[in-house]
PDB file of N, CA and C in Angstrom:
ATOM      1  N   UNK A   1     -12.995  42.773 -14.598  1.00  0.00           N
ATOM      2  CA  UNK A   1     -13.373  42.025 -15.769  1.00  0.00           C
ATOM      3  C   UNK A   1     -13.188  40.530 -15.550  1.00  0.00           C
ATOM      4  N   UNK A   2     -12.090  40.271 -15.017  1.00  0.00           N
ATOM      5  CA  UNK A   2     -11.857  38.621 -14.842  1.00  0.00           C
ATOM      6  C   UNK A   2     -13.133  38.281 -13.734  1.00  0.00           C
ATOM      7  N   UNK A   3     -13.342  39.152 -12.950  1.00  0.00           N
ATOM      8  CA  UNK A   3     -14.414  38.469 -11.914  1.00  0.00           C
ATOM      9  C   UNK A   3     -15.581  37.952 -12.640  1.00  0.00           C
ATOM     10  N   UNK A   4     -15.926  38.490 -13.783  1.00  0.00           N
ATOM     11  CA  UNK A   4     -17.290  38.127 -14.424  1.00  0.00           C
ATOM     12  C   UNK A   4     -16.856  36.636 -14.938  1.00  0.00           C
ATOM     13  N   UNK A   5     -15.886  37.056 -15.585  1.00  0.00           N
ATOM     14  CA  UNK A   5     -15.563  35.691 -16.766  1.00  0.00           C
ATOM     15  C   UNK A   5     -14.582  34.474 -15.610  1.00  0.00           C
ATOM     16  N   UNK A   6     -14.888  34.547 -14.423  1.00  0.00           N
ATOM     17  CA  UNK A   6     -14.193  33.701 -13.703  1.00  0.00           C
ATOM     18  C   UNK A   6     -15.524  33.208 -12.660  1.00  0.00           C
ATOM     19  N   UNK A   7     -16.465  33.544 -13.033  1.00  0.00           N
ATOM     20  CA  UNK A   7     -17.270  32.792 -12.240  1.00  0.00           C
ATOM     21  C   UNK A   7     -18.196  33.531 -11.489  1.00  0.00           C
ATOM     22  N   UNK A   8     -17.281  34.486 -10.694  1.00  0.00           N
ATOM     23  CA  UNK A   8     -17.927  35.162  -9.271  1.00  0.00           C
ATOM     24  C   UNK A   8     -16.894  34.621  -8.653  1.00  0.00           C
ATOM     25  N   UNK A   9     -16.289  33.403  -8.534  1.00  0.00           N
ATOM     26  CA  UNK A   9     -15.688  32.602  -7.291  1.00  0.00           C
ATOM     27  C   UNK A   9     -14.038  33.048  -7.136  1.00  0.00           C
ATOM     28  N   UNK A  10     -13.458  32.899  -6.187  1.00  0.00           N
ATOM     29  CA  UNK A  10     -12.119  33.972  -6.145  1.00  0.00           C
ATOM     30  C   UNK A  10     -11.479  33.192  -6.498  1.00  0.00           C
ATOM     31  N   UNK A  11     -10.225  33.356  -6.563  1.00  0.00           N
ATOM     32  CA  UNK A  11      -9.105  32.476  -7.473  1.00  0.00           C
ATOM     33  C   UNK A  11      -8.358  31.564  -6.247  1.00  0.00           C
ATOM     34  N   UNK A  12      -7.982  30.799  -6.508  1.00  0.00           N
ATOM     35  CA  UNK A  12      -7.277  29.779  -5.390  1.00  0.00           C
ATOM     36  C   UNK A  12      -6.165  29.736  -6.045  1.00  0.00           C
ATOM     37  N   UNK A  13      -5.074  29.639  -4.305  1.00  0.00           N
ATOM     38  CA  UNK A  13      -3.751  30.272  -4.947  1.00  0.00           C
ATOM     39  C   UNK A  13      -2.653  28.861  -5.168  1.00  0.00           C
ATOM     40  N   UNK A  14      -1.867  28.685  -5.322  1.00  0.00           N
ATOM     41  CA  UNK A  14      -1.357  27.241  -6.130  1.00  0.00           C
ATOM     42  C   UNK A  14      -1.222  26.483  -5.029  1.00  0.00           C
ATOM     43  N   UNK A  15      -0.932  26.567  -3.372  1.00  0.00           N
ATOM     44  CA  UNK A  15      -0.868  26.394  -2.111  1.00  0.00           C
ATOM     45  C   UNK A  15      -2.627  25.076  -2.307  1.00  0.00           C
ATOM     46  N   UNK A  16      -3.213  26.343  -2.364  1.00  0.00           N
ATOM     47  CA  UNK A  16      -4.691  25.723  -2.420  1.00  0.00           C
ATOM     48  C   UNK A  16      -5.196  24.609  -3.136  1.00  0.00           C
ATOM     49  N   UNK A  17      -5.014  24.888  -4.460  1.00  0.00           N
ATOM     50  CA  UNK A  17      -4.570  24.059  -5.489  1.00  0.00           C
ATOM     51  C   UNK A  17      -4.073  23.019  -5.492  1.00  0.00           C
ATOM     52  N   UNK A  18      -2.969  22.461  -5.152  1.00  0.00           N
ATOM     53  CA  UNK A  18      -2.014  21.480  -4.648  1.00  0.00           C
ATOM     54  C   UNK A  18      -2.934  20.932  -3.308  1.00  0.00           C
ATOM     55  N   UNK A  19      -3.453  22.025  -2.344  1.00  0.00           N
ATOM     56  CA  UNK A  19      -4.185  20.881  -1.029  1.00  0.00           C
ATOM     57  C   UNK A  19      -5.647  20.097  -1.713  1.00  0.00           C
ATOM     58  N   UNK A  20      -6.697  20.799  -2.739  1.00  0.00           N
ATOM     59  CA  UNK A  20      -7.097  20.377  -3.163  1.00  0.00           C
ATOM     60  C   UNK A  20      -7.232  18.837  -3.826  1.00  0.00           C
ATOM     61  N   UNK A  21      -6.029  18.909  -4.505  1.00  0.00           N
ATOM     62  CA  UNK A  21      -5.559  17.801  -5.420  1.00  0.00           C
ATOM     63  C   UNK A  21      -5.292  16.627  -4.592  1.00  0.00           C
ATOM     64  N   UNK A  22      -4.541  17.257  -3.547  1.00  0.00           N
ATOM     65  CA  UNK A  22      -3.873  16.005  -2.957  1.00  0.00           C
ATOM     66  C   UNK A  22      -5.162  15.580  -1.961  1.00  0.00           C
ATOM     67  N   UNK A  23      -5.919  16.434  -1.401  1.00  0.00           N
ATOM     68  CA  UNK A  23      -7.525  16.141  -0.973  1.00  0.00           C
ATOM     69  C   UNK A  23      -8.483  14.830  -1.788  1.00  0.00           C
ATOM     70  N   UNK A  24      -8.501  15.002  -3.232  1.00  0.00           N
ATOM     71  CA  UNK A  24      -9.124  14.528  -4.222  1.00  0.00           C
ATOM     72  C   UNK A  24      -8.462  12.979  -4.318  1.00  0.00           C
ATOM     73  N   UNK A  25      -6.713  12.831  -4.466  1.00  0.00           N
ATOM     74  CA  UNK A  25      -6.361  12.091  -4.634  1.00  0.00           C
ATOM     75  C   UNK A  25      -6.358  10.685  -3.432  1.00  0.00           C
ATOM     76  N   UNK A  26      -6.135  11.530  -2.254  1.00  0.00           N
ATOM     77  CA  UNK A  26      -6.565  10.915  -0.459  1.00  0.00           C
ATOM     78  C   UNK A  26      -8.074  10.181  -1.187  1.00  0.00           C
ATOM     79  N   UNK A  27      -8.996  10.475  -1.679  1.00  0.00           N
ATOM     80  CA  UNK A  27     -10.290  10.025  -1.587  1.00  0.00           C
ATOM     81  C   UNK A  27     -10.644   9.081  -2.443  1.00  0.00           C
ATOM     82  N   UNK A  28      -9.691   9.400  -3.842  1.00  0.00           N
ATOM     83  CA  UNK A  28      -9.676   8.382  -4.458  1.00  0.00           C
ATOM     84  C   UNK A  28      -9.313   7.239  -4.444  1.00  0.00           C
ATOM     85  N   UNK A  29      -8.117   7.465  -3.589  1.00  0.00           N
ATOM     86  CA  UNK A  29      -7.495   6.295  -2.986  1.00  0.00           C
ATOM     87  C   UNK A  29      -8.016   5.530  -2.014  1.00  0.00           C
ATOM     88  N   UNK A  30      -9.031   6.230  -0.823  1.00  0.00           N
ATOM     89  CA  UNK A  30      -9.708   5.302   0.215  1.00  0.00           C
ATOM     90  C   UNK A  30     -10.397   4.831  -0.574  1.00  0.00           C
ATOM     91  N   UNK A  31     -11.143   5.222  -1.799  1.00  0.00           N
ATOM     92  CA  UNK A  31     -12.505   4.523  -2.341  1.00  0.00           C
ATOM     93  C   UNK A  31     -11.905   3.480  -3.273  1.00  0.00           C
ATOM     94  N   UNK A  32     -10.718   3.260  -3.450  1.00  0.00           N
ATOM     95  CA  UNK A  32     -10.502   2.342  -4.755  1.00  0.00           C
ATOM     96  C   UNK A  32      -9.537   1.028  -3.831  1.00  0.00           C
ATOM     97  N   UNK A  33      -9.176   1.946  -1.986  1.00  0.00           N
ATOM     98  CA  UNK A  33      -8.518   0.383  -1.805  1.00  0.00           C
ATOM     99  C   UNK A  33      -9.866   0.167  -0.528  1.00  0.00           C
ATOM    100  N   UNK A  34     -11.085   0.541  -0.460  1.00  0.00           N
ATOM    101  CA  UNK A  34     -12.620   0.086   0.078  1.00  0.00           C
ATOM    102  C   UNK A  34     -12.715  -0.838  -1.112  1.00  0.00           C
ATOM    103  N   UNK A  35     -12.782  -0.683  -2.264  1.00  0.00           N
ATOM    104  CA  UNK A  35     -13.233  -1.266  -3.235  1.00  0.00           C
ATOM    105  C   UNK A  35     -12.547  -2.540  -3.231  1.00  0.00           C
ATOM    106  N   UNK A  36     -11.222  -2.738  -3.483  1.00  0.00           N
ATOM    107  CA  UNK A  36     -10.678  -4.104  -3.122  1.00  0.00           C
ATOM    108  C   UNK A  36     -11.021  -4.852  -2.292  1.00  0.00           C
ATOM    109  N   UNK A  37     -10.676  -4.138  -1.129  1.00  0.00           N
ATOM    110  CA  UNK A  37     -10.844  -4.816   0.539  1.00  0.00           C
ATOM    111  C   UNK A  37     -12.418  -5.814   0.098  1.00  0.00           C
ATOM    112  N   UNK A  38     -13.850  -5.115  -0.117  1.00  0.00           N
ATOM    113  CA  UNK A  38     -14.962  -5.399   0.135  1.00  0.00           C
ATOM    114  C   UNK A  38     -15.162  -6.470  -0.942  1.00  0.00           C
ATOM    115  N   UNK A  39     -14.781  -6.027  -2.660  1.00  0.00           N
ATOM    116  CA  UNK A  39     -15.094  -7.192  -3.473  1.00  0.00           C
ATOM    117  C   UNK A  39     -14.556  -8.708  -3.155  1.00  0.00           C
ATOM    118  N   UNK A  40     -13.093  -8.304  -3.175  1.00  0.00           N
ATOM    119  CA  UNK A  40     -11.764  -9.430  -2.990  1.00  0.00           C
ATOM    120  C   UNK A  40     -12.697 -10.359  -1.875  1.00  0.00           C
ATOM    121  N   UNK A  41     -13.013  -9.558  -0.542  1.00  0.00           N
ATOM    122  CA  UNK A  41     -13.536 -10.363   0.303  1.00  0.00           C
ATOM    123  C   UNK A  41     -14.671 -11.215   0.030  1.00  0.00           C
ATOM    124  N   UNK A  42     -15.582 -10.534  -0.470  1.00  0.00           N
ATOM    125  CA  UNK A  42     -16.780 -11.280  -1.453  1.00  0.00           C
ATOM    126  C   UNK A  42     -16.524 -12.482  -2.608  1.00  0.00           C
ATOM    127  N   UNK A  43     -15.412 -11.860  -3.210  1.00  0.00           N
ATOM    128  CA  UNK A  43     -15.427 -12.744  -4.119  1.00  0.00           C
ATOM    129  C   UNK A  43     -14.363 -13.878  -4.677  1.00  0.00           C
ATOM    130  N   UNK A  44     -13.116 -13.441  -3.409  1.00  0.00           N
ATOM    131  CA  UNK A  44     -11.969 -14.629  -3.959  1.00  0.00           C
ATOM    132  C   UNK A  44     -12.175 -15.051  -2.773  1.00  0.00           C
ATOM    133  N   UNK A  45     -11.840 -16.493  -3.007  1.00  0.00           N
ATOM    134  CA  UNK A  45     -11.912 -17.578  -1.351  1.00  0.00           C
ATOM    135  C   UNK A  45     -10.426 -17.079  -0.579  1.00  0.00           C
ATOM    136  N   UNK A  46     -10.332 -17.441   0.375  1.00  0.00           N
ATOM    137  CA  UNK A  46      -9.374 -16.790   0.912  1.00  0.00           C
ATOM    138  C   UNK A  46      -7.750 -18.142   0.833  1.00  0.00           C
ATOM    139  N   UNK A  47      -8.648 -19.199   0.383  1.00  0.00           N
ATOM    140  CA  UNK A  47      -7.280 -19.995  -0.005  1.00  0.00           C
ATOM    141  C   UNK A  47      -7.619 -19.876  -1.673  1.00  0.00           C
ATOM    142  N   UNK A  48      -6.038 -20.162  -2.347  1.00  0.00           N
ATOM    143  CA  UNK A  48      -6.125 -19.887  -3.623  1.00  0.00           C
ATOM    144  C   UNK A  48      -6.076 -21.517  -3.882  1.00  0.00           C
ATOM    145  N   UNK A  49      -6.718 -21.688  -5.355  1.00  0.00           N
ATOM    146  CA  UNK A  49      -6.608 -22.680  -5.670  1.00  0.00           C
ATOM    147  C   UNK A  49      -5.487 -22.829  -6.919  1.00  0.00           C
ATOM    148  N   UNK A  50      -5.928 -22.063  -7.691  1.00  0.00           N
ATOM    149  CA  UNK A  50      -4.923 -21.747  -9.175  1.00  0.00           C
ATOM    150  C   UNK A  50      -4.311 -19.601  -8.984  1.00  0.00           C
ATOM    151  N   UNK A  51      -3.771 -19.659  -9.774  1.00  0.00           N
ATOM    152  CA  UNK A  51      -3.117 -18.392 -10.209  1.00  0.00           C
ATOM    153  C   UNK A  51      -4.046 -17.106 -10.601  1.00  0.00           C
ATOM    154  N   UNK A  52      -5.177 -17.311 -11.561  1.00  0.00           N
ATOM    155  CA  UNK A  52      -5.574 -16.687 -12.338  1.00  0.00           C
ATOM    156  C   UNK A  52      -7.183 -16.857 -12.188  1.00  0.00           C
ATOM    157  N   UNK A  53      -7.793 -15.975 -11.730  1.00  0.00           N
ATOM    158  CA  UNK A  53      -9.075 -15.543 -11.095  1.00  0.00           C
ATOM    159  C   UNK A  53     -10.351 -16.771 -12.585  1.00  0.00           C
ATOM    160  N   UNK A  54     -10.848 -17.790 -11.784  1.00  0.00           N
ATOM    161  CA  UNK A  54     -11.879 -18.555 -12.531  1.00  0.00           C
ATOM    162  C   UNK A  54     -12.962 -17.392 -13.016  1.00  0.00           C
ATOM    163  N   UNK A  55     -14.183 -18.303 -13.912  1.00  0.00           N
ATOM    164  CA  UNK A  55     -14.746 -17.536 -14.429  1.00  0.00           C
ATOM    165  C   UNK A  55     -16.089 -17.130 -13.104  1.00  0.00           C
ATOM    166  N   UNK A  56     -16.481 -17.647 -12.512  1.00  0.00           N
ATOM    167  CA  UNK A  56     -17.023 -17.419 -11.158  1.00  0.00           C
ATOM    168  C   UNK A  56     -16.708 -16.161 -10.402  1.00  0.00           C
ATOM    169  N   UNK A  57     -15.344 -16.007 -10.027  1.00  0.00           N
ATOM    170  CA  UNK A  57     -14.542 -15.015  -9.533  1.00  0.00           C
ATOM    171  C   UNK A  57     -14.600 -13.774 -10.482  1.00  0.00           C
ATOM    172  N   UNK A  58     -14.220 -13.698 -11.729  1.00  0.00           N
ATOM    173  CA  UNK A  58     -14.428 -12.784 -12.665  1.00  0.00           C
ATOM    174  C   UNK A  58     -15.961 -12.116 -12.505  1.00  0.00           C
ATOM    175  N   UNK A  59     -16.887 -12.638 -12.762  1.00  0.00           N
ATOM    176  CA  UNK A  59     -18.011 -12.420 -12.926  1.00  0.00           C
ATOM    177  C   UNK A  59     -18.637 -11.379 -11.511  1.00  0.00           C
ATOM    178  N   UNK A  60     -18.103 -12.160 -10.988  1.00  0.00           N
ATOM    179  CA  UNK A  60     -18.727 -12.120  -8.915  1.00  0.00           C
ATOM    180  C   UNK A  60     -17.731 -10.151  -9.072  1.00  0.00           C
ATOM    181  N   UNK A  61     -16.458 -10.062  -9.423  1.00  0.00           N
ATOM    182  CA  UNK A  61     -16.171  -8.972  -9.027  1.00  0.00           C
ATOM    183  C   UNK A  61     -16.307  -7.764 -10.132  1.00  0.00           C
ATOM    184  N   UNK A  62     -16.541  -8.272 -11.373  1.00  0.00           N
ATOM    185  CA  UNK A  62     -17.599  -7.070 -12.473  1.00  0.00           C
ATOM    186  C   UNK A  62     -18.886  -6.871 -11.584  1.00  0.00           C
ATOM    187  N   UNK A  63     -19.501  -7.948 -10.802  1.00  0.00           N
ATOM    188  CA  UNK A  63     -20.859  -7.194 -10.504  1.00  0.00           C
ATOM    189  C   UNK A  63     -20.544  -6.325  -9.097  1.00  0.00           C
ATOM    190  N   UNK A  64     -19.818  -6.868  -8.438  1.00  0.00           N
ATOM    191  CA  UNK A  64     -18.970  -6.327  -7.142  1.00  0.00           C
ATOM    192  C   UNK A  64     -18.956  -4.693  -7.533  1.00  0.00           C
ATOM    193  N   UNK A  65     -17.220  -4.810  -8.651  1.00  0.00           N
ATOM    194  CA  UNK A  65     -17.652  -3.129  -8.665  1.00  0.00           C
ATOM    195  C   UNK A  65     -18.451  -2.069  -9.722  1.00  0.00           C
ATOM    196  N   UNK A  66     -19.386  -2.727 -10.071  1.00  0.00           N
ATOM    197  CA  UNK A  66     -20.649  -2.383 -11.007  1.00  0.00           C
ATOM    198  C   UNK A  66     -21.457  -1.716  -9.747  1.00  0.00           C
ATOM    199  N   UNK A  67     -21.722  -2.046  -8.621  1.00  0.00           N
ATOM    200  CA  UNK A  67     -22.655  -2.372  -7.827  1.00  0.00           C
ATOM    201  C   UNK A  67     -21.976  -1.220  -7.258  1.00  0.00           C
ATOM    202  N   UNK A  68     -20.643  -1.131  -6.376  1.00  0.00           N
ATOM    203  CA  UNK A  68     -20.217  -0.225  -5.333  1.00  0.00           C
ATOM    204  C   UNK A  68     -20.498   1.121  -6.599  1.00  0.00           C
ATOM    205  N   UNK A  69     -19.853   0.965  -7.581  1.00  0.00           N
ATOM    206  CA  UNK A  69     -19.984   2.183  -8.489  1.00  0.00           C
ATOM    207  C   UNK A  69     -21.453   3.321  -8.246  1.00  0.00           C
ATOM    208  N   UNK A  70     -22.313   2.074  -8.743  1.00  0.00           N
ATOM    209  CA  UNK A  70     -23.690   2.405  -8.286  1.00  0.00           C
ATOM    210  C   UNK A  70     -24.039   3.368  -7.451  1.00  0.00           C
ATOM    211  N   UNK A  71     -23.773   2.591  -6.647  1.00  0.00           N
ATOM    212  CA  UNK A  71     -23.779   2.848  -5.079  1.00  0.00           C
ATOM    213  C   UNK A  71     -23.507   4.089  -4.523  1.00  0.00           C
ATOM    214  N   UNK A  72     -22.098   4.614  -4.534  1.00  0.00           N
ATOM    215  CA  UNK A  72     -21.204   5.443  -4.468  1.00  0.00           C
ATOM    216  C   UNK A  72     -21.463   6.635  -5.555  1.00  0.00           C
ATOM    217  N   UNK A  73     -22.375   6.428  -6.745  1.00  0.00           N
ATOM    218  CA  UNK A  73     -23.191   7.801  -7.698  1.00  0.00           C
ATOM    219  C   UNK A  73     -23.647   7.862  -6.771  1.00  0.00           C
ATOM    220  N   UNK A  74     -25.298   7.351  -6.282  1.00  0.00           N
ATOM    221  CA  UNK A  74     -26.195   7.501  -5.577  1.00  0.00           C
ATOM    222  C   UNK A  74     -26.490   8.477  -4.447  1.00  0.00           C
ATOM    223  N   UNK A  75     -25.249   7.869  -4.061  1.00  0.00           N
ATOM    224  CA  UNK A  75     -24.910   8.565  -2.350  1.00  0.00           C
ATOM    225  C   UNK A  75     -24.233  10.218  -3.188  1.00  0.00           C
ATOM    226  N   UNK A  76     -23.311  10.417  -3.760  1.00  0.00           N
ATOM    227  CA  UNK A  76     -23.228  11.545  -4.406  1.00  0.00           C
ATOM    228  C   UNK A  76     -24.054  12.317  -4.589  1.00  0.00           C
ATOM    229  N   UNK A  77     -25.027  11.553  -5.681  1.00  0.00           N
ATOM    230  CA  UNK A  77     -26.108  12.365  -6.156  1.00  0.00           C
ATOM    231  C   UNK A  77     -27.220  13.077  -5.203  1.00  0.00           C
ATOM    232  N   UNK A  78     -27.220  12.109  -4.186  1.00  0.00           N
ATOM    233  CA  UNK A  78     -28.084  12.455  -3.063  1.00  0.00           C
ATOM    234  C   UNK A  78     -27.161  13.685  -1.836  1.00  0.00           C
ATOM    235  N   UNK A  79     -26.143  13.862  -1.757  1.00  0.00           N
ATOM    236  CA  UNK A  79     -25.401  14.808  -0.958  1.00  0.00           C
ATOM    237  C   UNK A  79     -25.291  15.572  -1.653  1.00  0.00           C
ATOM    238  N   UNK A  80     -25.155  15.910  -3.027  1.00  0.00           N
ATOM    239  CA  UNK A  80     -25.175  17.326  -3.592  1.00  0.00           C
ATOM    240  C   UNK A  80     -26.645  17.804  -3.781  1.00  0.00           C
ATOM    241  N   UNK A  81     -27.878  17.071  -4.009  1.00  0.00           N
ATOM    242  CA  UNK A  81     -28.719  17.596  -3.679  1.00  0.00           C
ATOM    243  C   UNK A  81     -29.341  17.834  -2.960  1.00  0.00           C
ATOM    244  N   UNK A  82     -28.612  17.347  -1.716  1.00  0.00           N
ATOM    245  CA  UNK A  82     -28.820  17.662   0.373  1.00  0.00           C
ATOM    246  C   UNK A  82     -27.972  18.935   0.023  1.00  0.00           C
ATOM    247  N   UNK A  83     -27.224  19.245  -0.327  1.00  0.00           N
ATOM    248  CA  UNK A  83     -26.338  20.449  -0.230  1.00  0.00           C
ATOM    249  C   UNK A  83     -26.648  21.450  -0.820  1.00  0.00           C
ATOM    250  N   UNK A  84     -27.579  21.060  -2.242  1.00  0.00           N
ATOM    251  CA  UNK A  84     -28.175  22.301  -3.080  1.00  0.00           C
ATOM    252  C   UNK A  84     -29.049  22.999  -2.338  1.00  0.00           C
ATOM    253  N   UNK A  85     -30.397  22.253  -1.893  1.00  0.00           N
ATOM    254  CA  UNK A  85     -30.817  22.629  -1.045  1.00  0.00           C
ATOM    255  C   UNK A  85     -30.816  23.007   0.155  1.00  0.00           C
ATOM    256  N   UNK A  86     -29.659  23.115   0.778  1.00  0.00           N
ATOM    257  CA  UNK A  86     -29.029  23.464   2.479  1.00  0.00           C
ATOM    258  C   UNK A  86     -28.943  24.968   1.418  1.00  0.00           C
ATOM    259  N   UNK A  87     -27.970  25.184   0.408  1.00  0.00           N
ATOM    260  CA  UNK A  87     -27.636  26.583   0.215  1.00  0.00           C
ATOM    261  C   UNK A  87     -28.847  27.046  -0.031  1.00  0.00           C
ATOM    262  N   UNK A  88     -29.957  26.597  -1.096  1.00  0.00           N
ATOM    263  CA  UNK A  88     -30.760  27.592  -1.597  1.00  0.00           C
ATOM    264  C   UNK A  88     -31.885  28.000  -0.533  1.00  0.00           C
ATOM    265  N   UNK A  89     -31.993  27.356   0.765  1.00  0.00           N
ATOM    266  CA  UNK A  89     -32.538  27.695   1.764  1.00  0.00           C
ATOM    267  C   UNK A  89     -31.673  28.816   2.411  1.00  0.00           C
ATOM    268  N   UNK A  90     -30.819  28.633   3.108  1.00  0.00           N
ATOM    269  CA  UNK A  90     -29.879  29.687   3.409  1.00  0.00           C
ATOM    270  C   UNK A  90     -29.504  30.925   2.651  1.00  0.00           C
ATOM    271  N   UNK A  91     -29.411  30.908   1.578  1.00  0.00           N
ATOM    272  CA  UNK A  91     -29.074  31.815   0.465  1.00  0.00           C
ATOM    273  C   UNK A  91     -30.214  33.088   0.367  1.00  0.00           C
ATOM    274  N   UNK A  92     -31.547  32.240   0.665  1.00  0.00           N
ATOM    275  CA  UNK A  92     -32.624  33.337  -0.101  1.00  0.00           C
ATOM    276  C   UNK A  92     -32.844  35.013   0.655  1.00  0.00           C
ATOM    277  N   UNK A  93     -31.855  34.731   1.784  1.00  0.00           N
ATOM    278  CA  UNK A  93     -31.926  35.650   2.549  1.00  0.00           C
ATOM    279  C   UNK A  93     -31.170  37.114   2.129  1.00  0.00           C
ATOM    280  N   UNK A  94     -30.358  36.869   1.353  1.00  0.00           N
ATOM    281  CA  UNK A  94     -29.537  37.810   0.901  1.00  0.00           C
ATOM    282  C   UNK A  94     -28.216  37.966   1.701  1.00  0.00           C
ATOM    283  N   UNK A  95     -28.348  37.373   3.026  1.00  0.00           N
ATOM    284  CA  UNK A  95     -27.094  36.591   3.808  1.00  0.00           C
ATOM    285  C   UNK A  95     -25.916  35.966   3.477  1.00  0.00           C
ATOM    286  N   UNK A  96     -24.994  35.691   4.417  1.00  0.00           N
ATOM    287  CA  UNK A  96     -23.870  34.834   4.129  1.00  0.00           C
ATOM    288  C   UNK A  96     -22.728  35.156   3.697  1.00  0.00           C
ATOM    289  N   UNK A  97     -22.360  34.315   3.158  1.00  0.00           N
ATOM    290  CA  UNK A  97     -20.833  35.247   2.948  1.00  0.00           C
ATOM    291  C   UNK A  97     -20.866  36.343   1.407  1.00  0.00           C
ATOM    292  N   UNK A  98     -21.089  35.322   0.329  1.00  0.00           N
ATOM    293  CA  UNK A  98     -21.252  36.251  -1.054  1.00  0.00           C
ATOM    294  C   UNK A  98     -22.584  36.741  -1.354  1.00  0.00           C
ATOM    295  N   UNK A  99     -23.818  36.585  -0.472  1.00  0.00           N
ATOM    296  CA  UNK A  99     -24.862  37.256  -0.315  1.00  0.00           C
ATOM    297  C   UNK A  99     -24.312  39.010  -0.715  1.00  0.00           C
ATOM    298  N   UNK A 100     -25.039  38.779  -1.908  1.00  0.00           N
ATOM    299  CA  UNK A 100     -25.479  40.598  -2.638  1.00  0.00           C
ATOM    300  C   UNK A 100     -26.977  40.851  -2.602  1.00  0.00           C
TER     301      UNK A 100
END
């Protein structure tokens, strides 16, 4: 009964769970200190003049990570639908691993 109301997909055990997470969190983290590294470089001079980011600087790094945001859907959107289609080619065979 749980197999229906769980998906089809098998249960992952808290081991899994936990590598997952900490998987997710690894990625979030390369993409948010890419994100610094690339704007900062773009958009603060590398000598400071004052304390507190001008309105130039402000502006320059809303479009900075407006832009990587963008960017980074895109490429998503485009690998899960490289991937939809890798399975539903592979799949039609009745093959594979959960092939019924």
């Amino acid at each position: 009964m749980s197999f229906l109301f769980g998906g089809g997909r098998p249960q992952l055990s808290s081991a899994e769970k936990i590598a997952n997470a900490e998987t997710e969190v690894d990625m979030i983290s390369d993409m948010f200190n890419r994100l610094q590294q690339s704007c900062t470089a773009k958009c603060i001079p590398p000598e400071y003049r004052e304390g507190d980011l001008n309105k130039g600087e402000s502006v320059c790094l809303d479009r900075c990570v407006s832009k990587f945001f963008e960017i980074n859907m895109k490429v998503s959107e485009k690998m899960q639908g490289e991937a939809a289609i890798r399975q539903g080619a592979g799949g039609g065979g009745g093959g594979g691993l959960f092939g019924m």
